[in-house]
N, C-alpha and C. Protein backbone atom coordinates (compact mmCIF):
# COMPACT_ATOMS: atom_id res chain seq x y z
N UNK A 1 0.84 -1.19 0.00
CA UNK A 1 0.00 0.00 0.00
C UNK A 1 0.88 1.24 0.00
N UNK A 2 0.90 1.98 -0.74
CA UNK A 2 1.59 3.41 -0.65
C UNK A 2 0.53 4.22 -0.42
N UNK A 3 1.08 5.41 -0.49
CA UNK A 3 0.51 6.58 0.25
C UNK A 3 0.36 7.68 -0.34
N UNK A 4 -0.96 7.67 -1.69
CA UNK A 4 -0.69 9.07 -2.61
C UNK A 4 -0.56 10.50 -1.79
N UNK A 5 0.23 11.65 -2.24
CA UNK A 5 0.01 12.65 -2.27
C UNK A 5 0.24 13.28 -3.28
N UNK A 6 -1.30 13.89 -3.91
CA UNK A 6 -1.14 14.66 -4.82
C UNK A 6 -1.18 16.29 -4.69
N UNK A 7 -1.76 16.48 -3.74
CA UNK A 7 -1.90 17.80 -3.29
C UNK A 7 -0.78 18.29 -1.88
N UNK A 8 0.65 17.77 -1.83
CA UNK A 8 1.28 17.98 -0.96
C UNK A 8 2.24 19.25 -1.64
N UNK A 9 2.42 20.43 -0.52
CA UNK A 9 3.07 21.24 -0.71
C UNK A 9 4.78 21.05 -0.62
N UNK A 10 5.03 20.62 -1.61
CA UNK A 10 6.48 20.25 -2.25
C UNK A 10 7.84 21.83 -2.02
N UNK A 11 8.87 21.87 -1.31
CA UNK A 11 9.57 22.47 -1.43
C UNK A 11 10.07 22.78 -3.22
N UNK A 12 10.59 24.32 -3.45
CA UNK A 12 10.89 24.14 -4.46
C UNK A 12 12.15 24.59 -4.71
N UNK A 13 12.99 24.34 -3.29
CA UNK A 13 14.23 25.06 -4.04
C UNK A 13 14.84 24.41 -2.50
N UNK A 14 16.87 24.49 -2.59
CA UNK A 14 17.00 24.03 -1.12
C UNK A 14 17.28 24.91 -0.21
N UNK A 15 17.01 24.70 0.71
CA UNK A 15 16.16 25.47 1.97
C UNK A 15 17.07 25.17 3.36
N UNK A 16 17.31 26.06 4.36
CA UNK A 16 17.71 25.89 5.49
C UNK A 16 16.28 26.00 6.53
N UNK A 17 15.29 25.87 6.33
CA UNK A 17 13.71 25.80 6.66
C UNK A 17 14.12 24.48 7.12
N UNK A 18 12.68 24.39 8.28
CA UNK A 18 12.66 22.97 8.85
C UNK A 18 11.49 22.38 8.27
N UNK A 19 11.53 21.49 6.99
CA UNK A 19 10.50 20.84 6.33
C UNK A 19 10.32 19.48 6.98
N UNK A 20 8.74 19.03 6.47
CA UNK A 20 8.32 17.95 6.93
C UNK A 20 8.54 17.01 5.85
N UNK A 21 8.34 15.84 6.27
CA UNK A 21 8.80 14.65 5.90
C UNK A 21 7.65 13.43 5.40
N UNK A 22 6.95 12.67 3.83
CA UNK A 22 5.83 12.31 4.07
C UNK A 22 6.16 11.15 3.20
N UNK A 23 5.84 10.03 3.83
CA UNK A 23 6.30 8.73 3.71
C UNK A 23 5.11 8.44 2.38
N UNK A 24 5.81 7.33 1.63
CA UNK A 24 4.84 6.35 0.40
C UNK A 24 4.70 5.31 1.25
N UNK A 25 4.72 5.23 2.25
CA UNK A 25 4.30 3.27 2.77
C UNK A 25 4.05 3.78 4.26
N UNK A 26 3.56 3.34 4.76
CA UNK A 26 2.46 3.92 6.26
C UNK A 26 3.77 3.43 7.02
N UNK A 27 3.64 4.19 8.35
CA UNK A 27 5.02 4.38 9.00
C UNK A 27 3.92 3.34 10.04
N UNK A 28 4.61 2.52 11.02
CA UNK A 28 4.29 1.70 12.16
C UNK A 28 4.14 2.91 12.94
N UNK A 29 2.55 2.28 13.57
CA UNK A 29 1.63 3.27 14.49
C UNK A 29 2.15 2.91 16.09
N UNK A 30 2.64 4.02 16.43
CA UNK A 30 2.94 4.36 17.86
C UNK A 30 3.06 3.27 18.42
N UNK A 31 1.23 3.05 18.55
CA UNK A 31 0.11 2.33 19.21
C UNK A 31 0.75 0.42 19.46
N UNK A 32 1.52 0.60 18.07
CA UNK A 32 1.84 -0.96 18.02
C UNK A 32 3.43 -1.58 18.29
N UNK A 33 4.44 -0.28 18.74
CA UNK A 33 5.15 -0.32 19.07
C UNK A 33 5.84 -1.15 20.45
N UNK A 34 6.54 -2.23 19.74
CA UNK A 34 6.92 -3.17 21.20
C UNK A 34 8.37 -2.92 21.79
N UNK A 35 8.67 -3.52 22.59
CA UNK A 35 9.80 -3.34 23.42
C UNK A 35 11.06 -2.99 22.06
N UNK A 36 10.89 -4.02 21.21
CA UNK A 36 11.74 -4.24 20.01
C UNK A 36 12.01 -3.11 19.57
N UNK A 37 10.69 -2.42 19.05
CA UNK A 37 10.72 -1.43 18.09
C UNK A 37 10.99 0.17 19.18
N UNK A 38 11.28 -0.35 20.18
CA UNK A 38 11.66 1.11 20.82
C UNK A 38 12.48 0.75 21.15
N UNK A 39 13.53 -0.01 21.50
CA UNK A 39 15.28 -0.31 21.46
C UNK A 39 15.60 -0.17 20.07
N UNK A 40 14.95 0.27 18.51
CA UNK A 40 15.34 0.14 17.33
C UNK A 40 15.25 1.65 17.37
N UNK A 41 14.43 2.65 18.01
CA UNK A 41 14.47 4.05 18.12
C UNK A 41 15.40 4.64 18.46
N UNK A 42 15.78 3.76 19.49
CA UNK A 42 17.11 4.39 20.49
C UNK A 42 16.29 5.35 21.32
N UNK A 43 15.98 6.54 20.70
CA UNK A 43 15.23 7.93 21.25
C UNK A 43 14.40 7.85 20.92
N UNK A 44 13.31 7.40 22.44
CA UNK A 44 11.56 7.30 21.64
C UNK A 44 10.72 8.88 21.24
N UNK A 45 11.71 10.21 21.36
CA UNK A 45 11.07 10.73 20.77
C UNK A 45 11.19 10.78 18.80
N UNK A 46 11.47 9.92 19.01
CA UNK A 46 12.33 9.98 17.04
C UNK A 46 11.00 9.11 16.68
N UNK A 47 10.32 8.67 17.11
CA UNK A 47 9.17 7.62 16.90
C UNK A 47 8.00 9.01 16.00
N UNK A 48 7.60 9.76 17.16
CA UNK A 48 6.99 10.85 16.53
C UNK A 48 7.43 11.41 15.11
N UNK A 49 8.26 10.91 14.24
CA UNK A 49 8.94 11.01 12.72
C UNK A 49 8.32 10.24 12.24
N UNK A 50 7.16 10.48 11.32
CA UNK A 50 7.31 9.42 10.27
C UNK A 50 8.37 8.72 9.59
N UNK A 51 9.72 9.30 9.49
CA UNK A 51 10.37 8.56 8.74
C UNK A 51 11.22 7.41 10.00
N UNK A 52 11.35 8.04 10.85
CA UNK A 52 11.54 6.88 11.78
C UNK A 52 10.55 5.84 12.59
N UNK A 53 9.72 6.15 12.46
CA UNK A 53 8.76 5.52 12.73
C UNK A 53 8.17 4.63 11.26
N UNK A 54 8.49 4.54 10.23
CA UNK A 54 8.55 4.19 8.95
C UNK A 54 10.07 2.88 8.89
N UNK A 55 10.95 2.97 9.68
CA UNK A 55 12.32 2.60 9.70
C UNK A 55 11.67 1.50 10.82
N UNK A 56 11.01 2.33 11.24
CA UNK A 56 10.97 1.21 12.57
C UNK A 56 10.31 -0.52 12.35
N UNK A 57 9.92 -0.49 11.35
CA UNK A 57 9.63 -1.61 10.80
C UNK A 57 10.66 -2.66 10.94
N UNK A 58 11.61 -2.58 11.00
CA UNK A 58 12.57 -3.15 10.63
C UNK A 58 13.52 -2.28 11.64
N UNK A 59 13.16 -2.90 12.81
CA UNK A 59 14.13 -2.39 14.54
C UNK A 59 15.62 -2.38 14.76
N UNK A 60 15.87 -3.48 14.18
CA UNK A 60 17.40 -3.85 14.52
C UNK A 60 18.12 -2.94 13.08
N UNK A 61 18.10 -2.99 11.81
CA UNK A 61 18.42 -1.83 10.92
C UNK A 61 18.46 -0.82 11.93
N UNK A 62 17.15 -0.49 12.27
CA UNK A 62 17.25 0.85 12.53
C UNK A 62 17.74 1.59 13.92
N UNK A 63 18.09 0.27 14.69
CA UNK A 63 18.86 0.75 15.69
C UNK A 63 20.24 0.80 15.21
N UNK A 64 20.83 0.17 14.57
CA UNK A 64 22.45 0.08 13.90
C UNK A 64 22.50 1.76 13.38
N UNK A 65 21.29 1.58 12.32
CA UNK A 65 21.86 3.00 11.66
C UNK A 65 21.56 4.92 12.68
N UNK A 66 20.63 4.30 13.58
CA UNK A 66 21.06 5.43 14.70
C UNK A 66 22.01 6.09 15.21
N UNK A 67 22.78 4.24 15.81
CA UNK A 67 24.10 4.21 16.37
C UNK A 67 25.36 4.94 15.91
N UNK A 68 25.11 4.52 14.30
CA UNK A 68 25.96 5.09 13.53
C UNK A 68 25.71 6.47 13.03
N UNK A 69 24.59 7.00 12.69
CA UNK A 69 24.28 7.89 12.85
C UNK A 69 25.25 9.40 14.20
N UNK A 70 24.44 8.97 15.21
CA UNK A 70 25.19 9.36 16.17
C UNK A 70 26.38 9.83 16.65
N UNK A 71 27.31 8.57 16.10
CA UNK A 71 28.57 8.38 16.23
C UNK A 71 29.26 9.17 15.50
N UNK A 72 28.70 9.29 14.19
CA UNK A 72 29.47 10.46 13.55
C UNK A 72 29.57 12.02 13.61
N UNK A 73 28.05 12.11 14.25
CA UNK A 73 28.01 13.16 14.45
C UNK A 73 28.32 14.20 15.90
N UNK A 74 27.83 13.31 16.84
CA UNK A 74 28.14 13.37 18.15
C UNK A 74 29.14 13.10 18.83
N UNK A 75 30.28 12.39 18.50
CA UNK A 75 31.21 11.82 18.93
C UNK A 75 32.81 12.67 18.24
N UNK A 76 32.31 13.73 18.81
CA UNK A 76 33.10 15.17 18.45
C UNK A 76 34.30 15.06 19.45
N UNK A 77 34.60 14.12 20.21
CA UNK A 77 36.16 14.28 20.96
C UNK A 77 37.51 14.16 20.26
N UNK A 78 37.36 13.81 19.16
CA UNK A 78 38.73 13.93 18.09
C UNK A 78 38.13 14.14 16.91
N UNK A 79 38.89 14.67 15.70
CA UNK A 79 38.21 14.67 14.45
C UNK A 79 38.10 16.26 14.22
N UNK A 80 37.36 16.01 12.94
CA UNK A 80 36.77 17.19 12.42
C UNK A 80 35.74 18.13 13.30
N UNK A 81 35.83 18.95 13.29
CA UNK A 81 34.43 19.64 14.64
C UNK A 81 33.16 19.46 13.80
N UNK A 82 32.00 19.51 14.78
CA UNK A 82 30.42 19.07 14.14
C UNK A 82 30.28 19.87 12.85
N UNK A 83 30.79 21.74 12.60
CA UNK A 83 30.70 22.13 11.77
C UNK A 83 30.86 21.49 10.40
N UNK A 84 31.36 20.95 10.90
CA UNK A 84 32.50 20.47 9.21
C UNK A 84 31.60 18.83 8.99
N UNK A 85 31.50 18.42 9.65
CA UNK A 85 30.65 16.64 9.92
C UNK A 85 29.56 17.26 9.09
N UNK A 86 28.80 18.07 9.19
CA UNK A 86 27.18 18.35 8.82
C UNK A 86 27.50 18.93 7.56
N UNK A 87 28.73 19.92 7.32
CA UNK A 87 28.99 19.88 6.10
C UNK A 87 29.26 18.99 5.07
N UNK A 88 29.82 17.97 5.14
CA UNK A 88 30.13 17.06 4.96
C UNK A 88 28.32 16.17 4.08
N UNK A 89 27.81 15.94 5.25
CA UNK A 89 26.55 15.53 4.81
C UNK A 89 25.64 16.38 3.86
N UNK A 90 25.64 18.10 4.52
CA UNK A 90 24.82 19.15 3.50
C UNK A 90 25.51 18.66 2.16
N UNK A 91 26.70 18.77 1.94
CA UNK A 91 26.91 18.67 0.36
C UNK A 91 26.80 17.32 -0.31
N UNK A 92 26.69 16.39 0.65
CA UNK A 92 26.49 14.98 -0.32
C UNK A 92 24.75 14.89 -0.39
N UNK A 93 24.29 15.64 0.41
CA UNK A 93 22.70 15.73 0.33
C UNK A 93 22.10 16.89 -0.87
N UNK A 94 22.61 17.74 -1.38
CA UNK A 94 22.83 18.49 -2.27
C UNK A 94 22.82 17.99 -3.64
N UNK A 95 24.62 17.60 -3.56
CA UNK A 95 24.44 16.81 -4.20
C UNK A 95 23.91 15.44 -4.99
N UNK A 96 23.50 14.69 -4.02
CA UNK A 96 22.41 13.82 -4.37
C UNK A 96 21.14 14.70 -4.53
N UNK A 97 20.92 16.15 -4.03
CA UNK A 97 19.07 15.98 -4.46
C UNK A 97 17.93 15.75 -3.15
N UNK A 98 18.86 15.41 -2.12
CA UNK A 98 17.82 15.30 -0.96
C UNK A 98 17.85 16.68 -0.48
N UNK A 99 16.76 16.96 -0.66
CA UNK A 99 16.02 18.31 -0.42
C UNK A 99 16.08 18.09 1.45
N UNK A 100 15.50 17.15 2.08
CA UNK A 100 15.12 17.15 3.55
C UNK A 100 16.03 17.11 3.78
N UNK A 101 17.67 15.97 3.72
CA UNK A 101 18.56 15.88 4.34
C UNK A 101 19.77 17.12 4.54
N UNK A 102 19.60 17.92 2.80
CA UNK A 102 20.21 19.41 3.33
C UNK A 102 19.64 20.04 3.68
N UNK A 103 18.56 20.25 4.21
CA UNK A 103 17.83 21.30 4.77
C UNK A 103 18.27 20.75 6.57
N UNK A 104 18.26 19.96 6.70
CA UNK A 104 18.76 19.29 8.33
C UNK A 104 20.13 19.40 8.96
N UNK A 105 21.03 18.85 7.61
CA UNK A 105 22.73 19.05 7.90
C UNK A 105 22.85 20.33 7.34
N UNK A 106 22.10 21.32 6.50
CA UNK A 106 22.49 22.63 6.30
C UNK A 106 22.72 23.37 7.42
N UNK A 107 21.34 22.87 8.15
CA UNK A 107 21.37 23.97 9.30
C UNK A 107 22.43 23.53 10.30
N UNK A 108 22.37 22.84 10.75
CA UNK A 108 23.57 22.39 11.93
C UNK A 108 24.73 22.67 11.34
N UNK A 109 24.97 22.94 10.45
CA UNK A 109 26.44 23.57 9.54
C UNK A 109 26.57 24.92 10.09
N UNK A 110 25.11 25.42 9.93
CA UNK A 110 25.35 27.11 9.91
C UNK A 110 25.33 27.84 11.15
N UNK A 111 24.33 26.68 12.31
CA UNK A 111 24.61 26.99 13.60
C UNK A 111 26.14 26.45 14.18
N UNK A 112 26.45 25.67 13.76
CA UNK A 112 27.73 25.12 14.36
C UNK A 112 29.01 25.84 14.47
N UNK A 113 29.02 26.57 12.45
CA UNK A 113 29.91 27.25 11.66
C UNK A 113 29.92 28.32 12.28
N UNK A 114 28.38 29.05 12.38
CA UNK A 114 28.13 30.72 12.54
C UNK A 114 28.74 31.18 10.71
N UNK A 115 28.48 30.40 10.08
CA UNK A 115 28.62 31.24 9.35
C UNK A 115 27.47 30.52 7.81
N UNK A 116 26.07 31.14 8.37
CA UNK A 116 25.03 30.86 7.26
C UNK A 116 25.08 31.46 6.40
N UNK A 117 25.91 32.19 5.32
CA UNK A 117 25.50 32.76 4.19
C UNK A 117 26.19 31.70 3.33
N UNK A 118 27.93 31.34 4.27
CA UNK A 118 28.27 30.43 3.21
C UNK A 118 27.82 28.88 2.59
N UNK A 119 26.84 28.29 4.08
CA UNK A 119 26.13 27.59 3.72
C UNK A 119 25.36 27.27 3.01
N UNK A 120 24.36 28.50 3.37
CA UNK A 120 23.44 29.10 1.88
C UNK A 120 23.76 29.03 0.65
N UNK A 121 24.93 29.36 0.34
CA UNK A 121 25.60 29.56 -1.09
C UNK A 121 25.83 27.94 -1.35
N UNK A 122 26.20 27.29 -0.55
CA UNK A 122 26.19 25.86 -1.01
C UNK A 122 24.58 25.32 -1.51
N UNK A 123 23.71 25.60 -0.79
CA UNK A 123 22.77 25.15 -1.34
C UNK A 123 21.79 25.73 -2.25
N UNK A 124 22.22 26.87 -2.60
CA UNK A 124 21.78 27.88 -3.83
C UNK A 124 22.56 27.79 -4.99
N UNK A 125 23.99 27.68 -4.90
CA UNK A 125 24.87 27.36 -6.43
C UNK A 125 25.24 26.27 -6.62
N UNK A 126 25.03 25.28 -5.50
CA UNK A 126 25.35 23.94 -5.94
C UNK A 126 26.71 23.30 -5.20
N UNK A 127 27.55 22.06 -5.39
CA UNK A 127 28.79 22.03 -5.14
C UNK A 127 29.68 22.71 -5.38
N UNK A 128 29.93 22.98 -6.24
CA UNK A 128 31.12 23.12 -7.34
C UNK A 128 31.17 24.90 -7.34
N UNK A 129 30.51 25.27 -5.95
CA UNK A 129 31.30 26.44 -5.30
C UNK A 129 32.13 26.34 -4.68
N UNK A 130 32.96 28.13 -4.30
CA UNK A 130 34.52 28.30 -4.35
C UNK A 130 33.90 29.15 -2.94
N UNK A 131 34.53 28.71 -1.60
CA UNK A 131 33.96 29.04 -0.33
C UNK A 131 35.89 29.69 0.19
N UNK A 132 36.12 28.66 0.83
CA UNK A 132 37.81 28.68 1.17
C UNK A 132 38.23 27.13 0.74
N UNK A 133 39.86 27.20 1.34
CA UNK A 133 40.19 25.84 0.54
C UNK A 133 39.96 24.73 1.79
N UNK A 134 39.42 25.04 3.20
CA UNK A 134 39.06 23.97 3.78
C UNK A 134 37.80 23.47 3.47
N UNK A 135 37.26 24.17 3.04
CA UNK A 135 35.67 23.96 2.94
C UNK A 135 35.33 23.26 1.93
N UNK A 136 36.13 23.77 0.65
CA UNK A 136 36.21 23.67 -0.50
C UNK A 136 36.50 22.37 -0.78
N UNK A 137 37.52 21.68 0.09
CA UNK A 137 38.34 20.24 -0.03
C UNK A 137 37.30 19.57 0.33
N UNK A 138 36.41 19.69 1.86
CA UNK A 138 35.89 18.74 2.27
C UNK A 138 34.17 18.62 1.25
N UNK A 139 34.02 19.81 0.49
CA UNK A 139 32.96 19.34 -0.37
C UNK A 139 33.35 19.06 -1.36
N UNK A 140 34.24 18.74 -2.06
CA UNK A 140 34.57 18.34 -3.29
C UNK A 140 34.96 16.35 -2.64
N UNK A 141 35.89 16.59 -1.64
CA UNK A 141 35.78 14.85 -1.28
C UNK A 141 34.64 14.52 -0.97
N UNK A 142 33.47 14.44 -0.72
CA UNK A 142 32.20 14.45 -0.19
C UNK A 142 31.28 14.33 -1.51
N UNK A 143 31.68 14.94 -2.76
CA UNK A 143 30.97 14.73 -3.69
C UNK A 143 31.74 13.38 -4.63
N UNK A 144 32.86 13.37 -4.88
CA UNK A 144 33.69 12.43 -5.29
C UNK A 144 33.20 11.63 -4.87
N UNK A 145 32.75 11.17 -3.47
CA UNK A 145 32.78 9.69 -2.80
C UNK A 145 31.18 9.18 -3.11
N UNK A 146 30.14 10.42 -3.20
CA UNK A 146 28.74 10.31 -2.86
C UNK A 146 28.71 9.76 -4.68
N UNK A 147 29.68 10.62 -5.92
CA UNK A 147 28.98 9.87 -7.21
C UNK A 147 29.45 8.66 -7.43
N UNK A 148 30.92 8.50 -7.26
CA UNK A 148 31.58 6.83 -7.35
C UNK A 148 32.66 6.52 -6.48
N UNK A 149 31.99 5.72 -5.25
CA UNK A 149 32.82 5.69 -3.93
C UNK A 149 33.86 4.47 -4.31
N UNK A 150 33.91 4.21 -4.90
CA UNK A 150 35.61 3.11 -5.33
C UNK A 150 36.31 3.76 -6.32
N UNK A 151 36.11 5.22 -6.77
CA UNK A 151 37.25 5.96 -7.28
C UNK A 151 37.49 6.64 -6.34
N UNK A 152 36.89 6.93 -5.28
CA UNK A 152 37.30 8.20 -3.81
C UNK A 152 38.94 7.09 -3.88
N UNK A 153 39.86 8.11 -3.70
CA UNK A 153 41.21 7.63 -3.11
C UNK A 153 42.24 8.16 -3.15
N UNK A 154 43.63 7.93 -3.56
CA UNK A 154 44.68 8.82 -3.05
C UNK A 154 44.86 10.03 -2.98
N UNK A 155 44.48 10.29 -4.23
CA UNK A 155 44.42 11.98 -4.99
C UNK A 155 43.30 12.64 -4.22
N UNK A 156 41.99 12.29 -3.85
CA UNK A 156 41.43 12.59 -2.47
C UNK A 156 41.78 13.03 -1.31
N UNK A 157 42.70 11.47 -0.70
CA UNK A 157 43.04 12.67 0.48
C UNK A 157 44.13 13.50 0.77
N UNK A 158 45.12 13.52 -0.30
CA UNK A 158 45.96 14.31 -0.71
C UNK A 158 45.21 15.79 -0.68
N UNK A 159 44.34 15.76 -1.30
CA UNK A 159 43.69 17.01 -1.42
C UNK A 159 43.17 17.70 0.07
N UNK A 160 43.07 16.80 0.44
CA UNK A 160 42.18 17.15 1.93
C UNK A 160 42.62 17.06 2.90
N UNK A 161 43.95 16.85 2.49
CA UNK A 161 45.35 17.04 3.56
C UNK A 161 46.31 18.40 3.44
N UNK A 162 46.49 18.23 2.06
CA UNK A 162 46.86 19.83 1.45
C UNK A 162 46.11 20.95 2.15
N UNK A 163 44.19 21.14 2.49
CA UNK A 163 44.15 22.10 2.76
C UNK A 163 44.21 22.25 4.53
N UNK A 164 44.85 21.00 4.97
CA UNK A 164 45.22 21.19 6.31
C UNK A 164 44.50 20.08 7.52
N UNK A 165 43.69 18.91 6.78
CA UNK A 165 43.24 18.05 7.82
C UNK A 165 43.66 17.51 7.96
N UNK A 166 43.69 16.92 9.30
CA UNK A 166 44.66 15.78 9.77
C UNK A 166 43.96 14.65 9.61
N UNK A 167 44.81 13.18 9.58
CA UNK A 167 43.81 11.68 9.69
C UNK A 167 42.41 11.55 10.15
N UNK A 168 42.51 12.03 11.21
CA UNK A 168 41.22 11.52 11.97
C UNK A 168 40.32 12.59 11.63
N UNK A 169 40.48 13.79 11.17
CA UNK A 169 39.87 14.58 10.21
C UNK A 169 39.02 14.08 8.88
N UNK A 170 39.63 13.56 8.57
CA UNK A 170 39.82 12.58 6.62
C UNK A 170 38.68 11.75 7.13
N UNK A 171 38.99 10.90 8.36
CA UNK A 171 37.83 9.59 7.87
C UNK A 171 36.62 10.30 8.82
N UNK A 172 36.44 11.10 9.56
CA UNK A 172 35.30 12.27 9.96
C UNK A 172 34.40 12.35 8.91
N UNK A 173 35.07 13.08 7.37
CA UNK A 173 34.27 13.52 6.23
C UNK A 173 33.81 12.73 5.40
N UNK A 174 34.53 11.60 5.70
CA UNK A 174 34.49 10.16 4.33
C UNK A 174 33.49 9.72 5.12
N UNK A 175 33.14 9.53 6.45
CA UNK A 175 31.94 8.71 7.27
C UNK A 175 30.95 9.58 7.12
N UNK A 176 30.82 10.83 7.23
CA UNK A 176 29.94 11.83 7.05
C UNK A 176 29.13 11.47 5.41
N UNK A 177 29.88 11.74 4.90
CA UNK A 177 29.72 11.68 3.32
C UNK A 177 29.05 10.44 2.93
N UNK A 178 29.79 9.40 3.28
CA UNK A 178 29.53 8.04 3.25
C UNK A 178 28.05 7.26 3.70
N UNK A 179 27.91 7.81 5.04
CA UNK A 179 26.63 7.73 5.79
C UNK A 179 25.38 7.87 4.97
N UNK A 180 25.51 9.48 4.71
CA UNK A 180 24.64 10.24 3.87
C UNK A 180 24.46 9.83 2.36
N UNK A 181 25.51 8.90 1.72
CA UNK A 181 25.21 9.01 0.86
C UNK A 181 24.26 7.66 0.68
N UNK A 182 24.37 6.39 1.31
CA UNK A 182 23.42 5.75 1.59
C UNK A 182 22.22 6.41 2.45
N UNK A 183 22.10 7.59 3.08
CA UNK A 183 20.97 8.10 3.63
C UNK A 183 19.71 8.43 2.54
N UNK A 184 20.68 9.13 2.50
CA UNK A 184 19.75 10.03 1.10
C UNK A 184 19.02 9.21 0.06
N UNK A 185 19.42 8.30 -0.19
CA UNK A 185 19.26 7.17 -1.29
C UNK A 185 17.56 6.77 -0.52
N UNK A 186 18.17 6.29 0.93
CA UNK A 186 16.99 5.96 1.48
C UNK A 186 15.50 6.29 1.52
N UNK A 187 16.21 7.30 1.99
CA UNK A 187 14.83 8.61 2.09
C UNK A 187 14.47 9.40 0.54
N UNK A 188 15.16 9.06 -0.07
CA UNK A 188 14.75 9.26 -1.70
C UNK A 188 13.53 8.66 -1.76
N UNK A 189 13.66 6.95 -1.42
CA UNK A 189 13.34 5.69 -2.27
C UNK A 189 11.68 5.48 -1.34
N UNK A 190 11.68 6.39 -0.50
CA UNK A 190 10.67 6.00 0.89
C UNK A 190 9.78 7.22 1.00
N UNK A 191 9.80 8.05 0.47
CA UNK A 191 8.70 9.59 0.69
C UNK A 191 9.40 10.61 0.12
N UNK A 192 9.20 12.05 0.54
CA UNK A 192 9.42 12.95 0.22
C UNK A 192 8.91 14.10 1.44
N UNK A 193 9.69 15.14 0.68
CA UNK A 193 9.95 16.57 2.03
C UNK A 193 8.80 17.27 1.15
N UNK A 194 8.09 18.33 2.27
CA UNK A 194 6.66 18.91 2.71
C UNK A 194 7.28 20.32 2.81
N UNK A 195 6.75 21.13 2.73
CA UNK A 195 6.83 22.68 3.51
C UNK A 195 6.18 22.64 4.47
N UNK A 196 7.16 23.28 5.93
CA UNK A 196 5.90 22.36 7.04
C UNK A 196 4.92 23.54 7.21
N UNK A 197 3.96 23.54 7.65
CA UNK A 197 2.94 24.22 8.10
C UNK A 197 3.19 25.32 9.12
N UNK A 198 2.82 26.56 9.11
CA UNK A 198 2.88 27.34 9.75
C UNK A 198 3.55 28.42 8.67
C-alpha cells in the first residue's frame, strides 16, 4: 500500500527551513510499538517522525543506523568539529538531491559554523562552489565519494590534507559523506519533504 500525495506542498528550491517529511508506505503506528521497536528508536522521541517511525519496521536496521548515525556526528572528541561533519553531509545531500537531508545538515552547519551565508551559497549554487580551501576540499571529497565511492582515493586525500586536515579529520568527512550518501538514497526511495505548516 503506498501513500498518494497529490496535493502535498512540495519544497521548491533548497532550503535551510525545517520541512516535513511524508512517507509512500504507512510508518508503524505508535500504538503498536513493542519493546523491540523502541530499542530500534534508540530515542523514543524519534518515533513521533514518520520517517523513523517508517524505519521502525525493521528495529534492529534501525537501531544500527542510529548508532551510527550518532557516532558520527556526536562523537566530536577527536576529528573534524560538528561544523564540518554536517557539512560534509549538506553537500552529499545536495548533491544527491535530498532536499530534507540538506535542509537538516544545512542547518547544523550554519549553527555550528556561525557562518550561514556560506552555507546558503552551497545550497543555492550547488557544489562546485569556491567558499575557502578547507571547505572547498571537504565538499569536493564528499561529492567524489557520494557519485563513485571506489574511485574516492589517493588523490582525495591528498587534497584534503593539502588544505590542512589531519587523519582523523579525513575519515570524519568520508563517514559523514559516506553515511549520507546511503541516507539520502533511502529517504529518496521512501517519501518525500513537505513545507511544514505554519
Amino acid at each position: 500500500m503506498t501513500l498518494a500525495q497529490p496535493d502535498l506542498d512540495r519544497p521548491d528550491r533548497f532550503t535551510q527551513d525545517q520541512l516535513g517529511w511524508v512517507p509512500w508506505l504507512p510508518p508503524l503506528p505508535v500504538d503498536e510499538f513493542t519493546d523491540r521497536h523502541w530499542a530500534g528508536v534508540v530515542d523514543r522521541r524519534r518515533a513521533e517522525s514518520p520517517y523513523f517511525a517508517l524505519l521502525a519496521r525493521d528495529p534492529e536496521v534501525l537501531e544500527a543506523r542510529t548508532h551510527t548515525d550518532n557516532d558520527i556526528f556526536y562523537n566530536t572528541k577527536g576529528g573534524l568539529p560538528r561544523a564540518e561533519r554536517e557539512l560534509s553531509a549538506a553537500a552529499t545531500s545536495r548533491h544527491n538531491g535530498c532536499v530534507f537531508c540538506a535542509s537538516v545538515h544545512a542547518r547544523f552547519a550554519s549553527h555550528h559554523s556561525k557562518r550561514p551565508g556560506d552555507v546558503q551559497r552551497l545550497l543555492d549554487e550547488g557544489t562546485d562552489i569556491t567558499i575557502d580551501p578547507r571547505w572547498d576540499a571537504i565538499i569536493a571529497a564528499s561529492v567524489h565519494l557520494t557519485d563513485t565511492p571506489v574511485a574516492f582515493g589517493p588523490a582525495d586525500v591528498a587534497a584534503l590534507r593539502a588544505a590542512g586536515l589531519s587523519s582523523l579529520e579525513i575519515a570524519d568527512a568520508i563517514h559523514g559523506a559516506s553515511f549520507f550518501n546511503w541516507a539520502n538514497r533511502l529517504m529518496l526511495s521512501l517519501g518525500e519533504p513537505e513545507v511544514a505548516a505554519g
